[in-house]
Protein backbone atom coordinates (compact mmCIF):
# COMPACT_ATOMS: atom_id res chain seq x y z
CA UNK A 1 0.00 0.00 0.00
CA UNK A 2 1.25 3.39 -0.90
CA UNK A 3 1.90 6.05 1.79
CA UNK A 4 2.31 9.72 1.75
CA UNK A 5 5.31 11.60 3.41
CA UNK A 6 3.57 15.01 5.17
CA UNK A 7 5.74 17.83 6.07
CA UNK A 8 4.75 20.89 8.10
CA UNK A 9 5.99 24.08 5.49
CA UNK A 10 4.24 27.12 7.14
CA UNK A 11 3.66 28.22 10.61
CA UNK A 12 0.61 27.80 12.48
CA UNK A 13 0.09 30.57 14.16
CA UNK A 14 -2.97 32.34 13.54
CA UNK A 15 -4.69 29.96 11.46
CA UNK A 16 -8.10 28.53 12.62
CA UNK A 17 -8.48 26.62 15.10
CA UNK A 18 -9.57 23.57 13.03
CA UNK A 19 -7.02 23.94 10.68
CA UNK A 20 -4.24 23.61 13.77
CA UNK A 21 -6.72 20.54 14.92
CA UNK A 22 -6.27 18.92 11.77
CA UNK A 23 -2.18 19.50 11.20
CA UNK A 24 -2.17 18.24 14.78
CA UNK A 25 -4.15 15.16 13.68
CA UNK A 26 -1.52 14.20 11.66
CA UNK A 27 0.79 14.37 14.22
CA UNK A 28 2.50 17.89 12.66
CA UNK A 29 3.05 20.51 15.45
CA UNK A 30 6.16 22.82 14.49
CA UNK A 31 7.50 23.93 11.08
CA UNK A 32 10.24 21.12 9.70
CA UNK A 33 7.72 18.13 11.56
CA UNK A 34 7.56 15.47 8.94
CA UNK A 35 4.98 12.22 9.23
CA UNK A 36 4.55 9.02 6.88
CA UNK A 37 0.48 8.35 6.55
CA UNK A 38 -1.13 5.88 4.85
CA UNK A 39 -2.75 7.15 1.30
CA UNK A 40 -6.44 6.55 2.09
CA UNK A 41 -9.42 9.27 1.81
CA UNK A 42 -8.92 10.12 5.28
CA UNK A 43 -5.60 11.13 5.14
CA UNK A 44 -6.22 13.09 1.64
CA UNK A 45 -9.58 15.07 3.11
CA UNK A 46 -6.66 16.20 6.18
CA UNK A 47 -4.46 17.61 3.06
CA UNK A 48 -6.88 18.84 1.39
CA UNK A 49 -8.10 21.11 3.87
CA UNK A 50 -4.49 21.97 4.75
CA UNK A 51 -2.49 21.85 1.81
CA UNK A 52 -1.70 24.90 1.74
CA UNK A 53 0.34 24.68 4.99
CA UNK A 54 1.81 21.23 3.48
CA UNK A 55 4.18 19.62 1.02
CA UNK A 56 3.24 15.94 0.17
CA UNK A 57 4.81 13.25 -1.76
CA UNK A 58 4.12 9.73 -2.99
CA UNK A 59 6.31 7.09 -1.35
CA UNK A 60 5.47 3.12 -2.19
């Protein structure tokens, strides 16, 4: 199964609170925080509403 490498690009700081909910969701806290998720449609709603704070890529 293919996974997705998440890392944390922009700060946090006043965003909403939901969108600091969902980074911390996927276990990303501080700028540089990195995570491997699994590619499902769980994990790609999260990035989706947070992408903007994100870089992904594709890792098999």
């Amino acid at each position: 199964m293919a996974s997705l490498n998440i890392k944390l690009v922009k700060s946090l700081n006043g965003r909403l609170e939901k969108h600091i909910a969902t980074a911390n969701s996927l276990g990303l806290q501080k700028i540089g925080d990195t995570t491997v998720q699994p590619d499902n449609a769980q994990t790609r709603g999260k990035i989706a509403k947070i992408g903007y704070l994100l870089r992904v890529e594709e890792t098999k």
